[in-house]
Structures are given as structure tokens and as C-alpha cells.
PDB file of N, CA and C in Angstrom:
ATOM      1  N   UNK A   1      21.127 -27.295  29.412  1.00  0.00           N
ATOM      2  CA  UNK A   1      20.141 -26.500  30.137  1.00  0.00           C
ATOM      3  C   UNK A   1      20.565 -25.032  30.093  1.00  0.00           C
ATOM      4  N   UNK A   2      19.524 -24.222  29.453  1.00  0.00           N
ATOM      5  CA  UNK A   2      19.781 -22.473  29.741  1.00  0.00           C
ATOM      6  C   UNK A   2      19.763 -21.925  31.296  1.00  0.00           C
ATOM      7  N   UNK A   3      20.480 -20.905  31.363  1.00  0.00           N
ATOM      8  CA  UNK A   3      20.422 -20.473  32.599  1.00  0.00           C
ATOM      9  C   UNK A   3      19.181 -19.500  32.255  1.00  0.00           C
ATOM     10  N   UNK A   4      18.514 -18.860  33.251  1.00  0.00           N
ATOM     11  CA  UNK A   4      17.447 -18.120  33.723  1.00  0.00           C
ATOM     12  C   UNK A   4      18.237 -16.793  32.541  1.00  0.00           C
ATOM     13  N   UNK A   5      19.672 -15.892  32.976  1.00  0.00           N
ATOM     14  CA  UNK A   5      19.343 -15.044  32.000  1.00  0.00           C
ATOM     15  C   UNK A   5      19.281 -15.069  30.665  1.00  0.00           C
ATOM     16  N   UNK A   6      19.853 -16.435  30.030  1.00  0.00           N
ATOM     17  CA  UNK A   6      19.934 -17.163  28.603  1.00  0.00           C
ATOM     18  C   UNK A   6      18.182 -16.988  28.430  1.00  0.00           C
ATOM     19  N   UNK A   7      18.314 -17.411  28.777  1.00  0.00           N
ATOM     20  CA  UNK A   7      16.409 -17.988  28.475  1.00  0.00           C
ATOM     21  C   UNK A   7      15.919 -16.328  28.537  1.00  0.00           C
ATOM     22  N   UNK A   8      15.735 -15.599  29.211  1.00  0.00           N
ATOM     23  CA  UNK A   8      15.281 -14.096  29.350  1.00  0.00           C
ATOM     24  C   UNK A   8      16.167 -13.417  27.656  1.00  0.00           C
ATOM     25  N   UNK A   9      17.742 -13.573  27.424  1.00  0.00           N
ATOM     26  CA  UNK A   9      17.822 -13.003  26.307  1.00  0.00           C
ATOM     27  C   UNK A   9      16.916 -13.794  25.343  1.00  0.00           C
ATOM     28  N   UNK A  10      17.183 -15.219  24.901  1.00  0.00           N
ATOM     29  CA  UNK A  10      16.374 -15.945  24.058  1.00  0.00           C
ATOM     30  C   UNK A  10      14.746 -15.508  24.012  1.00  0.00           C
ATOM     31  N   UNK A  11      14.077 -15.395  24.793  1.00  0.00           N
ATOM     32  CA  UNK A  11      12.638 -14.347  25.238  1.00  0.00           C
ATOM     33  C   UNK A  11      12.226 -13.155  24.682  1.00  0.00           C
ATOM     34  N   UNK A  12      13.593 -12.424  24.669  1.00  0.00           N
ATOM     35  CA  UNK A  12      13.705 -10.962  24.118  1.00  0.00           C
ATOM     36  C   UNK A  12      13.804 -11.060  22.447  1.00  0.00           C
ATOM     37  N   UNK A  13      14.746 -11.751  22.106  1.00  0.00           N
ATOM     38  CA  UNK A  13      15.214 -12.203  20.738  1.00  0.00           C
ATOM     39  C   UNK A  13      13.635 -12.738  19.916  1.00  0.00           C
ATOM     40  N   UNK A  14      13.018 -13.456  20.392  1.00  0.00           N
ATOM     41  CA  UNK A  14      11.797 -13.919  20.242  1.00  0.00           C
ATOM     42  C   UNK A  14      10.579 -12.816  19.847  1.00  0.00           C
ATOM     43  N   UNK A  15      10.977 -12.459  20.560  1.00  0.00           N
ATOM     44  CA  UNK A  15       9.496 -10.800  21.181  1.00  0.00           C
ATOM     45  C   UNK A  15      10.512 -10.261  19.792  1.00  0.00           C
ATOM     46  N   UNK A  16      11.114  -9.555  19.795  1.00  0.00           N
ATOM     47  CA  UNK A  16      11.649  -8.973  18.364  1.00  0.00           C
ATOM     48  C   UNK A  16      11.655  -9.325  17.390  1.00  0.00           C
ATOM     49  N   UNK A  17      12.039 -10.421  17.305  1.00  0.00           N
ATOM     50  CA  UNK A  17      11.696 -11.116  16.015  1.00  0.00           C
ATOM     51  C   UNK A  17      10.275 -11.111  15.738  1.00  0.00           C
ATOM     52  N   UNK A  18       8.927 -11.498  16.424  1.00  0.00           N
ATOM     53  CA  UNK A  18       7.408 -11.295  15.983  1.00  0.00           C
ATOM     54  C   UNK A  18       7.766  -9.823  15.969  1.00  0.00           C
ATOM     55  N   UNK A  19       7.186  -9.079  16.037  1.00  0.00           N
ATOM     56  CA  UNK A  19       7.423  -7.663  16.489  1.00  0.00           C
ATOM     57  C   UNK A  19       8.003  -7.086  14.742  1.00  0.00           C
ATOM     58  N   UNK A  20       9.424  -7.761  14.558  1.00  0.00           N
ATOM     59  CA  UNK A  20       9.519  -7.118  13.194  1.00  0.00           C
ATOM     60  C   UNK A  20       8.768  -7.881  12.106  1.00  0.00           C
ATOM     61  N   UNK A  21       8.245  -9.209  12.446  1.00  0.00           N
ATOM     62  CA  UNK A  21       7.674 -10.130  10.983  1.00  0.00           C
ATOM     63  C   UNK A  21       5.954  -9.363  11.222  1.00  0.00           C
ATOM     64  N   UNK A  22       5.647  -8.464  12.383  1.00  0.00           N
ATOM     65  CA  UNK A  22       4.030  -8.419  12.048  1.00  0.00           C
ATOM     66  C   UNK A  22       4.156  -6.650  11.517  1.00  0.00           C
ATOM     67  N   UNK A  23       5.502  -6.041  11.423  1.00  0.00           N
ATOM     68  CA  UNK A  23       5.650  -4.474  10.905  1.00  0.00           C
ATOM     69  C   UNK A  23       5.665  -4.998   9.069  1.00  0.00           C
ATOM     70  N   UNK A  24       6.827  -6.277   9.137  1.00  0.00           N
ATOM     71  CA  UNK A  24       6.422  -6.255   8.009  1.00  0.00           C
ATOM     72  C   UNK A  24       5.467  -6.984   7.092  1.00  0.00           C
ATOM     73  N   UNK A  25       5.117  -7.894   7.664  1.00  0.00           N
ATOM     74  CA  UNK A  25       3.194  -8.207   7.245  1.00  0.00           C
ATOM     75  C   UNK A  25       2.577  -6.938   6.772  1.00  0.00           C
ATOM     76  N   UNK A  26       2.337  -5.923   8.015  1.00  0.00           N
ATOM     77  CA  UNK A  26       1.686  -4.697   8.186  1.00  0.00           C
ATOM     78  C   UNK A  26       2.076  -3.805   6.447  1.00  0.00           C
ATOM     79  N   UNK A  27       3.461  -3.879   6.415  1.00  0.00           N
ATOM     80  CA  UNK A  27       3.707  -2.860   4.987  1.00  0.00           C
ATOM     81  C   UNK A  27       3.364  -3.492   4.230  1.00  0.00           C
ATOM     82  N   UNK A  28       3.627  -5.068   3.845  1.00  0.00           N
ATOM     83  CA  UNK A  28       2.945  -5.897   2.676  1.00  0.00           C
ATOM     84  C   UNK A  28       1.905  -5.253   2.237  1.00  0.00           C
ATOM     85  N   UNK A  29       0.687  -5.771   3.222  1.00  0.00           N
ATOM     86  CA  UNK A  29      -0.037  -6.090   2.942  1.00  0.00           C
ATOM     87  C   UNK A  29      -1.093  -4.587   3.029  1.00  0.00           C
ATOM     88  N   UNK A  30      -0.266  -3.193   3.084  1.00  0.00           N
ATOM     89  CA  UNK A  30      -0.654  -1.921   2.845  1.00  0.00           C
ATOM     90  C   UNK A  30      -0.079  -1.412   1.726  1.00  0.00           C
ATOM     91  N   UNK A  31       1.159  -2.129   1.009  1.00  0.00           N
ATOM     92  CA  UNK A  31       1.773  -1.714  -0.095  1.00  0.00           C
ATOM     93  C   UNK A  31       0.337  -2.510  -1.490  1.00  0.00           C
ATOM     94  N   UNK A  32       0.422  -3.913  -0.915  1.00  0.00           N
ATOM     95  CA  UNK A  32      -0.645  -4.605  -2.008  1.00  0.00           C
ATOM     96  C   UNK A  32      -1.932  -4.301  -2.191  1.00  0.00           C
ATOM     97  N   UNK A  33      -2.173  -3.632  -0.936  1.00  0.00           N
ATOM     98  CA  UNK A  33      -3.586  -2.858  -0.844  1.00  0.00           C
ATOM     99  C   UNK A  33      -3.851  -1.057  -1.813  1.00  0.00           C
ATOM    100  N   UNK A  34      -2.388  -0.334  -1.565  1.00  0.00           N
ATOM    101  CA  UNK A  34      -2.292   0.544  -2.287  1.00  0.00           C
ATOM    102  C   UNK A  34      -1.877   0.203  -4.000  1.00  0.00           C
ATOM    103  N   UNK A  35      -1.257  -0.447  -4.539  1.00  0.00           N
ATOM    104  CA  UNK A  35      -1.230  -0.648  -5.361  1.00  0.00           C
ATOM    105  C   UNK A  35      -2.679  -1.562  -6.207  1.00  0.00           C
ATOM    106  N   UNK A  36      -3.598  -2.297  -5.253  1.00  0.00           N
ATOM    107  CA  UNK A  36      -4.555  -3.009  -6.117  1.00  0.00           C
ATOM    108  C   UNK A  36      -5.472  -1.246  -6.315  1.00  0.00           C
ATOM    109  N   UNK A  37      -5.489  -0.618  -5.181  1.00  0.00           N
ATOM    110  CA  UNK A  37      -6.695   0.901  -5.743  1.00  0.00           C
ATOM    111  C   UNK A  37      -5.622   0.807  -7.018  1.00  0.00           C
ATOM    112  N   UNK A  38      -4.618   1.605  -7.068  1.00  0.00           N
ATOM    113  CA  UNK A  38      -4.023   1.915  -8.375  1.00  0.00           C
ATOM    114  C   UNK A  38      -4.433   1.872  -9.336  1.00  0.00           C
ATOM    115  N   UNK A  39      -4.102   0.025  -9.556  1.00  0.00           N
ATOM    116  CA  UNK A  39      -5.031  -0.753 -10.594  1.00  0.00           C
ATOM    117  C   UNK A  39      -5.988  -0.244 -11.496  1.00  0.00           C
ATOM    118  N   UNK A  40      -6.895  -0.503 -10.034  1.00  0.00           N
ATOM    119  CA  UNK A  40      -8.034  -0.236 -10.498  1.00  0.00           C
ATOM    120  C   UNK A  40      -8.811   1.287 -10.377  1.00  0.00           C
ATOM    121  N   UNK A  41      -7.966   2.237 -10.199  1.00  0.00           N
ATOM    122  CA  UNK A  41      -7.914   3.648 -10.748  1.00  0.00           C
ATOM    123  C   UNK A  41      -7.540   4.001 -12.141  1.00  0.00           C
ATOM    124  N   UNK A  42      -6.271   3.510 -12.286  1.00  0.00           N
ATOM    125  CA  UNK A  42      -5.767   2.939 -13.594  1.00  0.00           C
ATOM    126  C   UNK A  42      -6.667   2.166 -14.834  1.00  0.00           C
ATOM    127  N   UNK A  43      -7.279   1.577 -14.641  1.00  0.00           N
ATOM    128  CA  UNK A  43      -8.220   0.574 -15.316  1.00  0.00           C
ATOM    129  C   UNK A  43      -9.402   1.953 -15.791  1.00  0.00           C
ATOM    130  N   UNK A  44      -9.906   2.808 -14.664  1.00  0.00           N
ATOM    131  CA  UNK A  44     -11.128   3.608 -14.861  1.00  0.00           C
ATOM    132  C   UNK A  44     -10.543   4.305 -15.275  1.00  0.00           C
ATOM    133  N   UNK A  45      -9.818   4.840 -15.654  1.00  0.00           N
ATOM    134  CA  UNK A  45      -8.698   6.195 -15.897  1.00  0.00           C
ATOM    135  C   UNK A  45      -8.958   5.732 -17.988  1.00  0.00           C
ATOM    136  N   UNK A  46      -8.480   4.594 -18.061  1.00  0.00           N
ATOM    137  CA  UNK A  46      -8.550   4.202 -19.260  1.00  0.00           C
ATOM    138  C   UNK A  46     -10.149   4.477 -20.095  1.00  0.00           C
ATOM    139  N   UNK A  47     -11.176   3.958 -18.912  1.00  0.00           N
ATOM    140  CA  UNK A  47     -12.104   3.775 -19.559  1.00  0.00           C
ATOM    141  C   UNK A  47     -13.045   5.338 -19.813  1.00  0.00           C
ATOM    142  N   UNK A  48     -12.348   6.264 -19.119  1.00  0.00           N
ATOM    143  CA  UNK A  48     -12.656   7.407 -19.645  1.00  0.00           C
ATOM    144  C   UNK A  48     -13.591   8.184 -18.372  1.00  0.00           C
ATOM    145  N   UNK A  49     -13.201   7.146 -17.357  1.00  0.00           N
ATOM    146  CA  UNK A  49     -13.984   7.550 -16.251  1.00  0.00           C
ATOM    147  C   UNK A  49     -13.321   9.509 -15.415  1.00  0.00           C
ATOM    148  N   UNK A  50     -13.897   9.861 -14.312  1.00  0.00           N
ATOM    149  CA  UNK A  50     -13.387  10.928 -13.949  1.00  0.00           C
ATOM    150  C   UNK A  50     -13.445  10.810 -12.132  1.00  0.00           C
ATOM    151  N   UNK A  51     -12.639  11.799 -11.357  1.00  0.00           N
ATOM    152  CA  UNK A  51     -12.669  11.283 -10.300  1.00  0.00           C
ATOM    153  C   UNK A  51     -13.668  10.768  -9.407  1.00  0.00           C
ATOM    154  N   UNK A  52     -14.793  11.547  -9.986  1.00  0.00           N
ATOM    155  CA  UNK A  52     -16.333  11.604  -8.893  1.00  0.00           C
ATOM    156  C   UNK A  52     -16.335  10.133  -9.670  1.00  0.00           C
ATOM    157  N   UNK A  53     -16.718   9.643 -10.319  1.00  0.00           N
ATOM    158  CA  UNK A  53     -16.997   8.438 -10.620  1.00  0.00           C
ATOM    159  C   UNK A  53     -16.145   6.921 -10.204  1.00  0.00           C
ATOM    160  N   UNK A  54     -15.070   7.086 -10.770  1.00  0.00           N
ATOM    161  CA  UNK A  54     -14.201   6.253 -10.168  1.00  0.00           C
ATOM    162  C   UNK A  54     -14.141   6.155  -8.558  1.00  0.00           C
ATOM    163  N   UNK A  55     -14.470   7.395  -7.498  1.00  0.00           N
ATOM    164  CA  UNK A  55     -14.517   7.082  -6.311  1.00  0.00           C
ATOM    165  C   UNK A  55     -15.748   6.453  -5.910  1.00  0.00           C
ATOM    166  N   UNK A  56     -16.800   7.260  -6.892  1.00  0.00           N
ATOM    167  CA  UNK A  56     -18.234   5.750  -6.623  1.00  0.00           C
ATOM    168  C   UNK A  56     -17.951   4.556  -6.547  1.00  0.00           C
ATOM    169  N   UNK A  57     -17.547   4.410  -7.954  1.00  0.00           N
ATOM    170  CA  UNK A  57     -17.839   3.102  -8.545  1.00  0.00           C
ATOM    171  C   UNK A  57     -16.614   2.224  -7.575  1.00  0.00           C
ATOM    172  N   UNK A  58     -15.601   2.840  -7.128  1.00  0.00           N
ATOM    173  CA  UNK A  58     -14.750   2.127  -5.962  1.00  0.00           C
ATOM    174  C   UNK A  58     -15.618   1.875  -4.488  1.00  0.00           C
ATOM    175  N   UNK A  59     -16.003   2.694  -3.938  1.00  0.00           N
ATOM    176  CA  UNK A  59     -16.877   3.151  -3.201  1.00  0.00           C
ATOM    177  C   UNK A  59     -15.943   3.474  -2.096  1.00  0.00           C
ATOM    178  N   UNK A  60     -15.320   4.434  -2.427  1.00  0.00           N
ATOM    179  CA  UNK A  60     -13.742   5.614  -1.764  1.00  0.00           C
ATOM    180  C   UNK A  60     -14.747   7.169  -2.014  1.00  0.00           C
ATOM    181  N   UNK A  61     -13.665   7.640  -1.098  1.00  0.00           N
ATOM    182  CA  UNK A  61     -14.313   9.042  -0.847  1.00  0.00           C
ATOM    183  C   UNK A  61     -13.240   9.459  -2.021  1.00  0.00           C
ATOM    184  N   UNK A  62     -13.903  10.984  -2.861  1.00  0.00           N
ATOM    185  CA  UNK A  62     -12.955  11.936  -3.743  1.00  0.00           C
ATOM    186  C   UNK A  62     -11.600  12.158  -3.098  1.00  0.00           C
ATOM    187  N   UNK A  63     -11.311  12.387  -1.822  1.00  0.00           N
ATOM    188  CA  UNK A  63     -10.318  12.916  -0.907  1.00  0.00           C
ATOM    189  C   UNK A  63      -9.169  11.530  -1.195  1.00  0.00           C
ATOM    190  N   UNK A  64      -9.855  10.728  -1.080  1.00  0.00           N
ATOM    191  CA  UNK A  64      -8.996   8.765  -1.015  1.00  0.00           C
ATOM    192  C   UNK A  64      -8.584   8.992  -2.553  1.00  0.00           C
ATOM    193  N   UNK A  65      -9.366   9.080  -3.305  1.00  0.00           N
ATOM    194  CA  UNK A  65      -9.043   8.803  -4.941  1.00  0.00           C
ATOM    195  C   UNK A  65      -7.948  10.023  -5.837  1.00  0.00           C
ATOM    196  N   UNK A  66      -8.728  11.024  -5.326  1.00  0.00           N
ATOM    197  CA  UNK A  66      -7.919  12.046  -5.891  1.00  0.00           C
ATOM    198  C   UNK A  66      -6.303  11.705  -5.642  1.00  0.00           C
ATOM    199  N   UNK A  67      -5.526  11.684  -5.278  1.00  0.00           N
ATOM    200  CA  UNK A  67      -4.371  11.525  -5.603  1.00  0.00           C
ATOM    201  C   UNK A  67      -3.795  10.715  -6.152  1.00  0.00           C
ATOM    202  N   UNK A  68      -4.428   9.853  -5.817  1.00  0.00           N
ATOM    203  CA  UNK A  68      -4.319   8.283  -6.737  1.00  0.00           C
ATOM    204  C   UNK A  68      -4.094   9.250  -8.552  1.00  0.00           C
ATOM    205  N   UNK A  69      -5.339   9.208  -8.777  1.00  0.00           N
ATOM    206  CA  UNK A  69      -6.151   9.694  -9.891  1.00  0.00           C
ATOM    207  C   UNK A  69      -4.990  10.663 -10.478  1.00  0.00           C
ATOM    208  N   UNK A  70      -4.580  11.865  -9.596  1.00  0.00           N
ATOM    209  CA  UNK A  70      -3.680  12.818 -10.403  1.00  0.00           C
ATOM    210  C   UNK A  70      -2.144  12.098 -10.521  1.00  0.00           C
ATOM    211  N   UNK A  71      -1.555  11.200  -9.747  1.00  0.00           N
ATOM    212  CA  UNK A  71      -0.429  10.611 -10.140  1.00  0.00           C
ATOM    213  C   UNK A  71      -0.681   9.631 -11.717  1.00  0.00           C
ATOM    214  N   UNK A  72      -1.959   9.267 -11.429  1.00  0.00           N
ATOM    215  CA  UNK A  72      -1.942   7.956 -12.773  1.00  0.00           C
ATOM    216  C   UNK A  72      -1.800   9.423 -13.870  1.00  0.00           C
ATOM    217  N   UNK A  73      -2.852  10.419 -13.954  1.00  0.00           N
ATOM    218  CA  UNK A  73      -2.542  11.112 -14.860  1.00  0.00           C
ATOM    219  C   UNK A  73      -1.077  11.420 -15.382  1.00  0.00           C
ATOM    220  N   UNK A  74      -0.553  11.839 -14.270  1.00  0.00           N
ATOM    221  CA  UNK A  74       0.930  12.220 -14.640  1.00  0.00           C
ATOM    222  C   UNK A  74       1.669  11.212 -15.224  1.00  0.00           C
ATOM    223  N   UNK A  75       1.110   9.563 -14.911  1.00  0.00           N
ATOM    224  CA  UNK A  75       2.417   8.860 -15.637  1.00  0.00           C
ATOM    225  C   UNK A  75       1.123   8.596 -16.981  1.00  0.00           C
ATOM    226  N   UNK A  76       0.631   8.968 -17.575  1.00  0.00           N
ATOM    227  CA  UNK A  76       0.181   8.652 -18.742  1.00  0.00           C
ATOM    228  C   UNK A  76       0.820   8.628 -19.969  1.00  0.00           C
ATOM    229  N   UNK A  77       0.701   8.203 -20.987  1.00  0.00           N
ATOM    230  CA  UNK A  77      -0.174   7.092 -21.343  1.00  0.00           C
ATOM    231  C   UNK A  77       0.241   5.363 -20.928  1.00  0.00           C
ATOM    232  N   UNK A  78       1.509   5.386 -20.475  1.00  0.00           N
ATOM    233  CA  UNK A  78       2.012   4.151 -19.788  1.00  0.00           C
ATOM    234  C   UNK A  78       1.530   3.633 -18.157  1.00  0.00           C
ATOM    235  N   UNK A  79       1.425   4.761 -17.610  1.00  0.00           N
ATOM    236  CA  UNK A  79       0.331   4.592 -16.286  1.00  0.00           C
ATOM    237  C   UNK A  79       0.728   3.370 -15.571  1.00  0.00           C
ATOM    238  N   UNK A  80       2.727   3.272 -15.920  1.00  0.00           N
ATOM    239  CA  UNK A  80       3.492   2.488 -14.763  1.00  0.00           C
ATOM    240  C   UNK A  80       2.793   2.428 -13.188  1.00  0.00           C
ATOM    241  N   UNK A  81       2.530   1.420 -12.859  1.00  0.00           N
ATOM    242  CA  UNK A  81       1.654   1.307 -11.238  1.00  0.00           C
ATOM    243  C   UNK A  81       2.591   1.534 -10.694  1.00  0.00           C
ATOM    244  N   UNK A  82       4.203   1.223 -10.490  1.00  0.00           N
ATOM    245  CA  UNK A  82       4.844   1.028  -9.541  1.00  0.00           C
ATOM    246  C   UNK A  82       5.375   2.447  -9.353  1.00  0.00           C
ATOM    247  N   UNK A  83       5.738   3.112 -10.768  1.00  0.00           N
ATOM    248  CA  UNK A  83       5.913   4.759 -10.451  1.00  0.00           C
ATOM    249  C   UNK A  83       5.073   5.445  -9.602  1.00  0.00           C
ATOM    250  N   UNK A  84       3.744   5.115 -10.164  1.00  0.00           N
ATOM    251  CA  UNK A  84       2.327   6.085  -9.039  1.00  0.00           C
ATOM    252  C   UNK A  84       2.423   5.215  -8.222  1.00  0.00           C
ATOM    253  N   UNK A  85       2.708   4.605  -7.843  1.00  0.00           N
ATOM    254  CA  UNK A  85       2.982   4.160  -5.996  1.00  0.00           C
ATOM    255  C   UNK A  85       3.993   4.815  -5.052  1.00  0.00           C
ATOM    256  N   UNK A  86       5.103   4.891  -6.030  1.00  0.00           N
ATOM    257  CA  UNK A  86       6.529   5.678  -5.329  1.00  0.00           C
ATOM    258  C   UNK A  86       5.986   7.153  -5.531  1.00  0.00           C
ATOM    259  N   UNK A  87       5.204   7.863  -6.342  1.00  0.00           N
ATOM    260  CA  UNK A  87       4.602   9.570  -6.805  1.00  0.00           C
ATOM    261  C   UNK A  87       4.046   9.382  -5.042  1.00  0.00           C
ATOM    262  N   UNK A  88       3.195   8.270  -4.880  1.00  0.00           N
ATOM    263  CA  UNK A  88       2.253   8.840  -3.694  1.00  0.00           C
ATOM    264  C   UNK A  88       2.828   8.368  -2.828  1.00  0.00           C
ATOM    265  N   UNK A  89       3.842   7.601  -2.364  1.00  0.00           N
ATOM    266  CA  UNK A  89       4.633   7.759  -1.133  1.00  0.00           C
ATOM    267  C   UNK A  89       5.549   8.868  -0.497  1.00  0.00           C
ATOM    268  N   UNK A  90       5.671   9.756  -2.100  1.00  0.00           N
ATOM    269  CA  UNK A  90       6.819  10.636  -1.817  1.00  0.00           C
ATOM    270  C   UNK A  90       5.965  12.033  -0.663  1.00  0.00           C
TER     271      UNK A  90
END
């Protein structure tokens, strides 16, 4: 049997532990979200598209795309995703 303050640390330990598994859910699943635009910035980038278009055809504002857009440029013609992910975190 736990005593009352066992059980209160075990409580705390608990609460922290969710707490760090939903921060990192949270980056997952904002890292996989920034990297799928990439992609598919990347993909229009190829096809000869330009920013006004690619933010249509995404249906993102110029402001959202544009940076995307000027990092893929910079890693061209290889247009590494994982580089323009670390370009736009920096």
C-alpha cells in the first residue's frame, strides 16, 4: 500500500509524463506537417510553377509559401526536403 505522499509523487510523475508525450505529439506532427508543404512546394517548384500559383493551387496564402518556395530554390537542383526544413527553422 502507497502512502498518501507516494501516491501524490506517483500523480505528479504521471501529469509529466502526459504533459511531455502530448509536446511531443505536438512537434511530430508539426514537423510532418511542415515537411509534407515542402513536398509539395518542391513537386510545383519542379513543374515550373511560381509562388502565386503554387500558393493557389495549395490553397496557402503567398506570406505561408514564400519561404518555403525561396529555401527549395536555394537547395536546387537536389531540393533536399530535410535541408529546407532545417533553412526554415533556422
Amino acid at each position: 500500500m502507497m502512502s498518501t505522499e507516494m501516491e501524490g509523487c506517483v500523480d505528479d510523475m504521471c501529469n509529466i509524463s502526459d504533459l511531455f508525450e502530448e509536446q511531443v505529439t505536438e512537434r511530430v506532427t508539426e514537423r510532418v506537417t511542415e515537411q509534407t508543404l515542402i513536398s509539395k512546394v518542391v513537386k510545383k517548384i519542379k513543374r515550373g510553377k511560381n509562388v502565386a500559383e503554387i500558393a493557389d493551387e495549395l490553397e496557402e496564402t503567398v506570406e505561408t509559401i514564400t519561404p518555403v518556395y525561396e529555401a527549395a530554390l536555394k537547395a536546387a537542383p537536389d531540393y533536399d526536403e530535410t535541408a529546407i526544413y532545417e533553412t526554415l527553422k533556422k
